[in-house]
C-alpha atoms as a PDB file:
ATOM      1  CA  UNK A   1      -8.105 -23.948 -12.371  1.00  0.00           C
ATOM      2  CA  UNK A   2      -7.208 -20.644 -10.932  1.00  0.00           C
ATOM      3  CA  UNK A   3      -7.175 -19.873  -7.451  1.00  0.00           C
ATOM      4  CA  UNK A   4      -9.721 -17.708  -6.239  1.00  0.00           C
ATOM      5  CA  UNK A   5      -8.966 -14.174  -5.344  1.00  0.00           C
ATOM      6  CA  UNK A   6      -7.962 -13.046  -2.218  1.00  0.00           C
ATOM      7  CA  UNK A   7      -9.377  -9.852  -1.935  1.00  0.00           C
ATOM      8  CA  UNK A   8     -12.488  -9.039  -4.228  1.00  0.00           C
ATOM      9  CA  UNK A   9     -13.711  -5.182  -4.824  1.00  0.00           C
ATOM     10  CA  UNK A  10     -17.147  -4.841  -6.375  1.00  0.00           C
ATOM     11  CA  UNK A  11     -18.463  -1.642  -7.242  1.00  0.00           C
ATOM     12  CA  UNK A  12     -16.629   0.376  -4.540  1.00  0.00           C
ATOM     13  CA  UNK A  13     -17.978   4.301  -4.728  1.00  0.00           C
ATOM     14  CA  UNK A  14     -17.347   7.031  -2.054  1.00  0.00           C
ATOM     15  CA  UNK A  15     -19.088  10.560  -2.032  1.00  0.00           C
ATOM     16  CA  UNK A  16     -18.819  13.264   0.766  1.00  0.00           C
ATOM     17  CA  UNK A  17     -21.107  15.784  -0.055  1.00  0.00           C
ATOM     18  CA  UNK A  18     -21.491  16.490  -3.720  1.00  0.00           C
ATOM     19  CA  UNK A  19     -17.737  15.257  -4.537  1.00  0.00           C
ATOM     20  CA  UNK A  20     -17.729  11.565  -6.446  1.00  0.00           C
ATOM     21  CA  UNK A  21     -14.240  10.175  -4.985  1.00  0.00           C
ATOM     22  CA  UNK A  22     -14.267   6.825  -6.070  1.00  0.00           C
ATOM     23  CA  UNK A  23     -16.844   5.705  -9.112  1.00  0.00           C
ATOM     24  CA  UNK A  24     -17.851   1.723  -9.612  1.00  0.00           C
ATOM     25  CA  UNK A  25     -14.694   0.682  -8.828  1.00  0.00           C
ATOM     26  CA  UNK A  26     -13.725  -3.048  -9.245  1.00  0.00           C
ATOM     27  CA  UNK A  27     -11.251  -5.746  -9.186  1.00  0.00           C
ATOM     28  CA  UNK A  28     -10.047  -8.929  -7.683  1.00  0.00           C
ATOM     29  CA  UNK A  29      -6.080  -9.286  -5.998  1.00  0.00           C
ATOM     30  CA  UNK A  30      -4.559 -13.050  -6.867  1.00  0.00           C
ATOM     31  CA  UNK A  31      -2.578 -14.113  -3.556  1.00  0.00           C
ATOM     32  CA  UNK A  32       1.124 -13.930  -3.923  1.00  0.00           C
ATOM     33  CA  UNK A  33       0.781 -11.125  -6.406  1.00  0.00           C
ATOM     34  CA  UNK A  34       2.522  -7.366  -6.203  1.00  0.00           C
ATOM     35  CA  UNK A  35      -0.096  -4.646  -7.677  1.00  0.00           C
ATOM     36  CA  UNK A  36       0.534  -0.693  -7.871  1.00  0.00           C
ATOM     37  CA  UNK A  37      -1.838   1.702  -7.902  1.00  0.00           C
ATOM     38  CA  UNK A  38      -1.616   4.448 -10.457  1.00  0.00           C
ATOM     39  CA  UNK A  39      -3.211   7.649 -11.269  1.00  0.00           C
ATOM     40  CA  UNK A  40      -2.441  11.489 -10.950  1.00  0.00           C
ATOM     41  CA  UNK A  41      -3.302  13.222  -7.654  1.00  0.00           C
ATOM     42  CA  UNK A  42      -6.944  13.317  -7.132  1.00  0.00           C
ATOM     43  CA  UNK A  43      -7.400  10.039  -8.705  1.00  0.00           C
ATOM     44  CA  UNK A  44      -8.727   8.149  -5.668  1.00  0.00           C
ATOM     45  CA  UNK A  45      -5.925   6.375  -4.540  1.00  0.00           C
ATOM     46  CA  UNK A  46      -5.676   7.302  -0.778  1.00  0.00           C
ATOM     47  CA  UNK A  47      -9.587   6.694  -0.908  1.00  0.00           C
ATOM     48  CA  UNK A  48      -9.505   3.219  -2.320  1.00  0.00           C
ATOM     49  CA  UNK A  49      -6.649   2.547   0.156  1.00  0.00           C
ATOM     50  CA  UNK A  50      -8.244   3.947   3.225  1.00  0.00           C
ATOM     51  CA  UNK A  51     -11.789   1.724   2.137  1.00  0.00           C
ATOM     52  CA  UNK A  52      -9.574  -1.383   2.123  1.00  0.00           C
ATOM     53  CA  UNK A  53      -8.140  -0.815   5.411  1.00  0.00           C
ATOM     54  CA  UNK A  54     -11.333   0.706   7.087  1.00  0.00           C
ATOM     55  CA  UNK A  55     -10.623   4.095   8.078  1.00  0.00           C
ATOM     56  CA  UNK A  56     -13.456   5.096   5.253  1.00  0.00           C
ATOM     57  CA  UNK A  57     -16.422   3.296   4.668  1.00  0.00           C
ATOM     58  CA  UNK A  58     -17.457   2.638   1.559  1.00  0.00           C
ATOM     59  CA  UNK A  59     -21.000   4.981   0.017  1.00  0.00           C
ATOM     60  CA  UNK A  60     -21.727   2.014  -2.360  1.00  0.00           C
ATOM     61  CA  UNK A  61     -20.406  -1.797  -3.111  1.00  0.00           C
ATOM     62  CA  UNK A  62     -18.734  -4.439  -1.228  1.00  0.00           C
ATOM     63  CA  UNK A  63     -15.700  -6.220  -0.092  1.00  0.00           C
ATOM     64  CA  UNK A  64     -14.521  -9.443   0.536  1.00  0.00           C
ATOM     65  CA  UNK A  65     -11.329 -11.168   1.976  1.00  0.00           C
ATOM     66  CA  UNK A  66     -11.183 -14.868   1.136  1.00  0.00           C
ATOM     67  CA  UNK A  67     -14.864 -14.881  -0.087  1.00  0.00           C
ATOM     68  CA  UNK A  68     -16.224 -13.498   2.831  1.00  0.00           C
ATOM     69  CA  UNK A  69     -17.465  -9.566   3.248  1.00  0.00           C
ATOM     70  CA  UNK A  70     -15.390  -7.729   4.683  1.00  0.00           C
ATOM     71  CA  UNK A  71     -17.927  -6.260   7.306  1.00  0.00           C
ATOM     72  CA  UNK A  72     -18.875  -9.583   8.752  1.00  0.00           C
ATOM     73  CA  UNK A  73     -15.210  -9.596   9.905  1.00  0.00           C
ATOM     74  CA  UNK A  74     -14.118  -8.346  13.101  1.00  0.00           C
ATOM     75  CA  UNK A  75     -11.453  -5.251  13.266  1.00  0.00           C
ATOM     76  CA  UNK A  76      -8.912  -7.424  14.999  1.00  0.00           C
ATOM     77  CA  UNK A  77      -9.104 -10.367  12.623  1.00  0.00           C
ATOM     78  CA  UNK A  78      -9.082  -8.112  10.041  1.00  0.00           C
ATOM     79  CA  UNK A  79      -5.983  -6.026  10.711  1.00  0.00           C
ATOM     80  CA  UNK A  80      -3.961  -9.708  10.963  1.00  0.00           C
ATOM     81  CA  UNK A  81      -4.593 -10.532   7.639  1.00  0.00           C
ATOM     82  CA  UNK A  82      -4.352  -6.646   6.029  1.00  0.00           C
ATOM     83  CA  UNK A  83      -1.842  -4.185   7.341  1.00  0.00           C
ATOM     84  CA  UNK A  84      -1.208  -1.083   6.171  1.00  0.00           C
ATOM     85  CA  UNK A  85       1.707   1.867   5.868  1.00  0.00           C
ATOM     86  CA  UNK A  86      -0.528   5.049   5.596  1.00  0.00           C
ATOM     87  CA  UNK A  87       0.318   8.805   5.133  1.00  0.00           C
ATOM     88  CA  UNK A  88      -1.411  10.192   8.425  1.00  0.00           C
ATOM     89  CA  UNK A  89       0.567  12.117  10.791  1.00  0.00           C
ATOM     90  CA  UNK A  90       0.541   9.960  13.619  1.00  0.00           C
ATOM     91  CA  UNK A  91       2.190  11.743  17.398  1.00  0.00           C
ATOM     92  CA  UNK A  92       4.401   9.127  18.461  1.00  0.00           C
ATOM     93  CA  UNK A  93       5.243  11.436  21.533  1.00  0.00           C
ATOM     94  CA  UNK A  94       6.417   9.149  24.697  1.00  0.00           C
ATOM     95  CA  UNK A  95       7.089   5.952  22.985  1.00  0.00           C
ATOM     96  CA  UNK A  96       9.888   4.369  22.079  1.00  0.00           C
ATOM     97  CA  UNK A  97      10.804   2.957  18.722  1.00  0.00           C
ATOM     98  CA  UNK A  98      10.567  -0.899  20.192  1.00  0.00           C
ATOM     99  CA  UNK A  99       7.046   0.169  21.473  1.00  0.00           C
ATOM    100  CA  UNK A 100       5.995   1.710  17.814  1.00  0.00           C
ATOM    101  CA  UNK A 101       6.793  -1.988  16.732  1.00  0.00           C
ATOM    102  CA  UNK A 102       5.402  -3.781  19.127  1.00  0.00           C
ATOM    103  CA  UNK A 103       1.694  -2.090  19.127  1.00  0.00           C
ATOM    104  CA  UNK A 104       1.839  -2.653  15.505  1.00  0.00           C
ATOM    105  CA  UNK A 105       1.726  -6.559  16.355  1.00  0.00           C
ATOM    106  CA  UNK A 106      -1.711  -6.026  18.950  1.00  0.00           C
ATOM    107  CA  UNK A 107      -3.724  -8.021  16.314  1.00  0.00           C
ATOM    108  CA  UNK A 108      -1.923 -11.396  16.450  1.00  0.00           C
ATOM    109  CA  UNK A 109      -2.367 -11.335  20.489  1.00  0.00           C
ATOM    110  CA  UNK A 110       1.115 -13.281  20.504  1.00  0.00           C
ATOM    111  CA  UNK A 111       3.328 -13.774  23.800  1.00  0.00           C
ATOM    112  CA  UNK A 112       5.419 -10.363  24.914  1.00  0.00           C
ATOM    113  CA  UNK A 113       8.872 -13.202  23.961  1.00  0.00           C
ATOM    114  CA  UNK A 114       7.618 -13.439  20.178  1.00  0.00           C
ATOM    115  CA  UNK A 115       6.651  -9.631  19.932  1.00  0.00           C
ATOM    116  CA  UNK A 116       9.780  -8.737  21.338  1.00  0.00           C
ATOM    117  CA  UNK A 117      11.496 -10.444  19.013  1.00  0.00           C
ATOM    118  CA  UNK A 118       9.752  -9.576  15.874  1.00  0.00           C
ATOM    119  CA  UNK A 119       9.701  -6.380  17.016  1.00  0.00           C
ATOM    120  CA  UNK A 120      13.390  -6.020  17.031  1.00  0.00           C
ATOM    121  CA  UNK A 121      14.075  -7.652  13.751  1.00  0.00           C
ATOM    122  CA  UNK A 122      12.198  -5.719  12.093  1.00  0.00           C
ATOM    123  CA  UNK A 123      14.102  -2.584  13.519  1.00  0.00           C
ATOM    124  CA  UNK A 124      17.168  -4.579  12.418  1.00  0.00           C
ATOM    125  CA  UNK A 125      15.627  -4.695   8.867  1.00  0.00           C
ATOM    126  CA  UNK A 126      15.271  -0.899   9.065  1.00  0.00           C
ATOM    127  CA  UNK A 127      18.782  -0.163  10.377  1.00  0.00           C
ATOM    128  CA  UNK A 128      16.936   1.086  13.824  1.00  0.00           C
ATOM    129  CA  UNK A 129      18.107  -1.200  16.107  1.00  0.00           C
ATOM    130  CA  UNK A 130      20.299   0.799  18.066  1.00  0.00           C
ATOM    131  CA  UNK A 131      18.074   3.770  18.586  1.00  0.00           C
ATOM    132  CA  UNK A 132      15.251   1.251  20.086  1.00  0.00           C
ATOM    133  CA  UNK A 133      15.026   2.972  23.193  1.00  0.00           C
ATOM    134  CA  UNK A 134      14.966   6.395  21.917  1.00  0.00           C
ATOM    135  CA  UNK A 135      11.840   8.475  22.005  1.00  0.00           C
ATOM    136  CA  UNK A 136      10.066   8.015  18.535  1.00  0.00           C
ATOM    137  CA  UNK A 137       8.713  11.325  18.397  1.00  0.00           C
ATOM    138  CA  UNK A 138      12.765  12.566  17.607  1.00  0.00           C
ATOM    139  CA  UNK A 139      12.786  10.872  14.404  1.00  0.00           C
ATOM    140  CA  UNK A 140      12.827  12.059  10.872  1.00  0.00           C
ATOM    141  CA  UNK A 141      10.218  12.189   8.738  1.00  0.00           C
ATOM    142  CA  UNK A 142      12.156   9.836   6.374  1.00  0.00           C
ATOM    143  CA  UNK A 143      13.363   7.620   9.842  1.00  0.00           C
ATOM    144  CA  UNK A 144       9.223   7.894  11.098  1.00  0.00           C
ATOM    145  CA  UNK A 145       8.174   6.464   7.496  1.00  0.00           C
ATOM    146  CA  UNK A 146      11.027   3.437   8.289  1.00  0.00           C
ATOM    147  CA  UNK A 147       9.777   2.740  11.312  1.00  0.00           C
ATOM    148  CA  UNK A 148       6.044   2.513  10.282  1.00  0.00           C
ATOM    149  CA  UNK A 149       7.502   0.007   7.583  1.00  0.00           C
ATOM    150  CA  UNK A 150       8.845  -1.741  10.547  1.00  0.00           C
ATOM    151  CA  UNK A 151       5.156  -2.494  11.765  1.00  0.00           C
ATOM    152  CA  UNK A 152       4.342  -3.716   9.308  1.00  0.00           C
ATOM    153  CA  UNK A 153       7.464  -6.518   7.924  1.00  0.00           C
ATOM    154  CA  UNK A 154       6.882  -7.109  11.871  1.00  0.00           C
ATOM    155  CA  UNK A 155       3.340  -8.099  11.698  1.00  0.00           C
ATOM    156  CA  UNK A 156       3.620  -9.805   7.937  1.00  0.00           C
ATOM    157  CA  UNK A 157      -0.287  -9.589   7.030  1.00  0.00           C
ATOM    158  CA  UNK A 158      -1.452 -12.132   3.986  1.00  0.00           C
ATOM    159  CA  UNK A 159      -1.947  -8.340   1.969  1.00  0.00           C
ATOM    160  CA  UNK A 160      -0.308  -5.524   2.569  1.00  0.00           C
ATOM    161  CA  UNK A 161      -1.484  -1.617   1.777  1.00  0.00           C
ATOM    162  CA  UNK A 162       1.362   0.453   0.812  1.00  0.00           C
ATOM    163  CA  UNK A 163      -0.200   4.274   0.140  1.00  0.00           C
ATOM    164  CA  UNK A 164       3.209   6.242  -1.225  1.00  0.00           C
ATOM    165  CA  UNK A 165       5.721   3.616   0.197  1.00  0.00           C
ATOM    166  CA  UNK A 166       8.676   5.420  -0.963  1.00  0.00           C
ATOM    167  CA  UNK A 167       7.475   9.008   0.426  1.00  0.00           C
ATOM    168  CA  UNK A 168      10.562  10.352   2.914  1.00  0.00           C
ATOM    169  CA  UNK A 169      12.378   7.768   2.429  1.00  0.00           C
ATOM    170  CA  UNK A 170      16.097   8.078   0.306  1.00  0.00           C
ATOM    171  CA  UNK A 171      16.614   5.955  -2.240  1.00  0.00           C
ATOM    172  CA  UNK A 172      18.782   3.066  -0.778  1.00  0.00           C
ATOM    173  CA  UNK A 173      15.793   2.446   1.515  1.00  0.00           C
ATOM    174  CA  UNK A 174      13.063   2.699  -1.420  1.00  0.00           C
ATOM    175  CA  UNK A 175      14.976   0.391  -2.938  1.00  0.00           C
ATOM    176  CA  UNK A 176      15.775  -2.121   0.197  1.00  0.00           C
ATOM    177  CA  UNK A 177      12.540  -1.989   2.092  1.00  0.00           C
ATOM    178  CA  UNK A 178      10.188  -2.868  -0.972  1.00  0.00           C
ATOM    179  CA  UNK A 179      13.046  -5.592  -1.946  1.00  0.00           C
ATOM    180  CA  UNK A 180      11.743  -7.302   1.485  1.00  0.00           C
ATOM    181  CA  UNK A 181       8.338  -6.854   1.079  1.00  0.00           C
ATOM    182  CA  UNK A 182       8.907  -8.435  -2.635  1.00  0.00           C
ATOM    183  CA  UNK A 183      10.613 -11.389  -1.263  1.00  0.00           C
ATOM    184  CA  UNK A 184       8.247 -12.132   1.398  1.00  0.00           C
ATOM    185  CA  UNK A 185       5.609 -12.980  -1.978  1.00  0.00           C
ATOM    186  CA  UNK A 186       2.158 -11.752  -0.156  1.00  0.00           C
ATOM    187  CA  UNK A 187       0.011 -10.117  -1.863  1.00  0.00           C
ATOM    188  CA  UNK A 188       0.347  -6.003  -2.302  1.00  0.00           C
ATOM    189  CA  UNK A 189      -1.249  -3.729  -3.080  1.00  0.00           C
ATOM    190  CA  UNK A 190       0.952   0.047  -3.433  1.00  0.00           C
ATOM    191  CA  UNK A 191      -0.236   3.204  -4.786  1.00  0.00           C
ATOM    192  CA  UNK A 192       3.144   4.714  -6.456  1.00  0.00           C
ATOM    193  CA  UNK A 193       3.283   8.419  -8.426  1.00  0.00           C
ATOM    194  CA  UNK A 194       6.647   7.487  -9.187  1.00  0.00           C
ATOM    195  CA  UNK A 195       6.155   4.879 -12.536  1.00  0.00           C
ATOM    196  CA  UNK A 196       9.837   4.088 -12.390  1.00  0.00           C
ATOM    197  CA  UNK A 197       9.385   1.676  -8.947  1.00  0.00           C
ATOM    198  CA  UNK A 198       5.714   0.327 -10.086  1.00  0.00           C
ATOM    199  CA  UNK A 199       8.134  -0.940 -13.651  1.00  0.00           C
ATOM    200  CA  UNK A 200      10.517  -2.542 -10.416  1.00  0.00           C
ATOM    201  CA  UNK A 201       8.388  -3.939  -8.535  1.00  0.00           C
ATOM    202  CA  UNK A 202       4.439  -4.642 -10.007  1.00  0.00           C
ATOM    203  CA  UNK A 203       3.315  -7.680 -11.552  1.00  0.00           C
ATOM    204  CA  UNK A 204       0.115  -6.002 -12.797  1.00  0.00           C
ATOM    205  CA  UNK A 205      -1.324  -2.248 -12.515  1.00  0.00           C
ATOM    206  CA  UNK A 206      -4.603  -0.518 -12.052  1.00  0.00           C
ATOM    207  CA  UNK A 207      -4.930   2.914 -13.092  1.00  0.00           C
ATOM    208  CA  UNK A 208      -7.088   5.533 -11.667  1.00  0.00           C
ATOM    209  CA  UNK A 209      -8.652   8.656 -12.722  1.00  0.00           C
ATOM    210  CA  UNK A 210     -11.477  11.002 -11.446  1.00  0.00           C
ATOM    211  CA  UNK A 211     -12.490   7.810  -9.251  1.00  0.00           C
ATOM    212  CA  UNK A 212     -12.760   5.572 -11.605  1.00  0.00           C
ATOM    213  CA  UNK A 213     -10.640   2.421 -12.746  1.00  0.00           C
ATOM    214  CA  UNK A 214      -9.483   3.043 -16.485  1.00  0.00           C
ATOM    215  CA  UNK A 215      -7.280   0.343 -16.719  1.00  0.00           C
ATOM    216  CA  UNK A 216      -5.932  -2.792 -15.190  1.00  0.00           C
ATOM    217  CA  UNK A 217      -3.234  -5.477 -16.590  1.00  0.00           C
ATOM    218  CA  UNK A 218       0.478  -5.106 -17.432  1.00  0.00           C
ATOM    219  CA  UNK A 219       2.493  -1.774 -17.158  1.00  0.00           C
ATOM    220  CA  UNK A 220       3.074  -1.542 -21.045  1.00  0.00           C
ATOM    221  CA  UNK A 221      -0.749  -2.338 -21.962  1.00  0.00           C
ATOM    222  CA  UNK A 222      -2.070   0.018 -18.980  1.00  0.00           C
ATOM    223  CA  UNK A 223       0.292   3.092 -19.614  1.00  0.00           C
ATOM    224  CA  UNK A 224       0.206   3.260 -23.401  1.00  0.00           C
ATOM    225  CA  UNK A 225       0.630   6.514 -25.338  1.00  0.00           C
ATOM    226  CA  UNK A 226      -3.220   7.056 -25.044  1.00  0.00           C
ATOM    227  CA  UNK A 227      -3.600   6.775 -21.712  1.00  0.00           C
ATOM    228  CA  UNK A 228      -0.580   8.626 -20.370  1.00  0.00           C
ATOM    229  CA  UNK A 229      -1.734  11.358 -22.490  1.00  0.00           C
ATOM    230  CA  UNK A 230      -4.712  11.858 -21.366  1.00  0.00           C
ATOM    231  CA  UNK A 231      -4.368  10.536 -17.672  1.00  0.00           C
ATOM    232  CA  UNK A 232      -0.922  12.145 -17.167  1.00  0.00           C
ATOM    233  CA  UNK A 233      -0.763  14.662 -19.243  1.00  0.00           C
ATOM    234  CA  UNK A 234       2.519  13.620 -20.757  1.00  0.00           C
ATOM    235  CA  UNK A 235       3.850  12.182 -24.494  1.00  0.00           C
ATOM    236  CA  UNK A 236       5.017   8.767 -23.722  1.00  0.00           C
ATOM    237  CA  UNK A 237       5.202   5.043 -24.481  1.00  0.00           C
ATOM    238  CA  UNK A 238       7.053   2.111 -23.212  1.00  0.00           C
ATOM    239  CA  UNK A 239      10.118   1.032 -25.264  1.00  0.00           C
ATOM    240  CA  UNK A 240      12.195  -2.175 -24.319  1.00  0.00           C
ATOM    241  CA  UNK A 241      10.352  -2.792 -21.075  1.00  0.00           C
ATOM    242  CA  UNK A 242      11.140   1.312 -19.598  1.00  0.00           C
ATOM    243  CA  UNK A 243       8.950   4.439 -19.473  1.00  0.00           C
ATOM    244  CA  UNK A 244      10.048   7.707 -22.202  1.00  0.00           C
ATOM    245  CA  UNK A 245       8.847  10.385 -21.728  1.00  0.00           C
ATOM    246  CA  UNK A 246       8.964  13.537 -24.541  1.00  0.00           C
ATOM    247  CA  UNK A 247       7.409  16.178 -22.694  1.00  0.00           C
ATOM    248  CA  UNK A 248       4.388  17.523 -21.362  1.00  0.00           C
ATOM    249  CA  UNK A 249       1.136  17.434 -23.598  1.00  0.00           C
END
């Protein structure tokens, strides 16, 4: 018998003003599972994202984590179990990189030994370790996205949110930081615009457009010449397990 799912989306909509963002949306994540998140820009996927870890509330449907809803849960307990790397520009003005870390662990409530310590392996997973002290507001953009990753191998939820994981970030560390998350077998969910990395990484995509979910399952059966056509806009099809692409339709 299957396991039941770990997170469970049921007719998710959001609407500011007269703008439909997200349309009936749902689906269920397996544990142990790596999903992406596909769709052109505008599809919804920053929406759906920011519903799931509760900096939007939903206009319509529910949520549940481990059969229970979502908004029964509180914020704390929540943020344990799903953590999230997110596009807002954050000021990280006056701390330092081992404090970034650390604050991303305030939800387990563990002793300052253990944060410490997770804290700085997961700056040694980044290849940050010996700028720890160093104000974080002197980073990079790319080094800032790294260090957000950080919090979040540091705090290893049971799901993690990934909106744009690779965004900044050069490819040896696309490649290297999603390897970890892959390994560590929790469930993921990652919203990706490039297909190549969803083919790498996803065990099973959902595809978005105009807010509404218009496909879910594996890469080749999701992204067929039909849908890329009229969701992307482009003349392609799978061959051999990799994306071609003719051209522009």
């Amino acid at each position: 018998m299957a396991s039941e799912p770990i997170l469970q989306v049921s007719g998710v909509s959001l609407r500011k003003g007269r703008a439909t963002l997200l349309d009936n949306v749902s689906f269920a994540l397996e544990r142990g599972r790596f999903y992406g998140l596909l769709g052109p820009n505008g599809a919804g996927k920053s929406s759906l994202l920011k519903i799931l870890y509760r900096a939007e509330a939903a206009s319509a449907g529910g949520i549940e984590l481990d059969g229970r809803p979502v908004h029964a849960l509180g914020r704390r307990v929540y943020a344990a179990r799903v953590g999230a790397l997110v596009q807002e520009k954050v000021s990280l003005s006056g701390m330092n990189l081992l404090e970034v870390v650390e604050l991303g662990l305030l939800p387990l409530a563990l002793p300052s030994r253990e944060v410490r310590e997770r804290a700085g392996e997961a700056l040694r997973m980044i290849d940050l370790s010996h700028r720890a002290g160093e104000d974080a507001a002197h980073l990079s953009g790319g080094e800032q996205q790294r260090l957000f990753f950080a919090q979040l191998l540091a705090l290893n939820p049971d799901i993690y949110l990934l909106d744009e994981p690779n965004n900044h970030l050069d490819l040896h560390f696309q490649y290297k930081l999603l390897d970890i998350v892959k390994r560590r077998q929790r469930t993921v969910l990652a919203s990706f615009h490039d297909i190549g990395l969803a083919v790498r990484y996803c065990d099973e995509v959902m595809l978005l457009d105009g807010g509404r979910l218009v496909g879910q399952g594996a890469m080749a059966k999701v992204l067929d010449r039909r849908s890329l056509a009229e969701t992307y806009r482009v003349d392609g099809s799978f061959t051999d397990g990799r994306l071609e692409i003719a051209g522009p339709v």
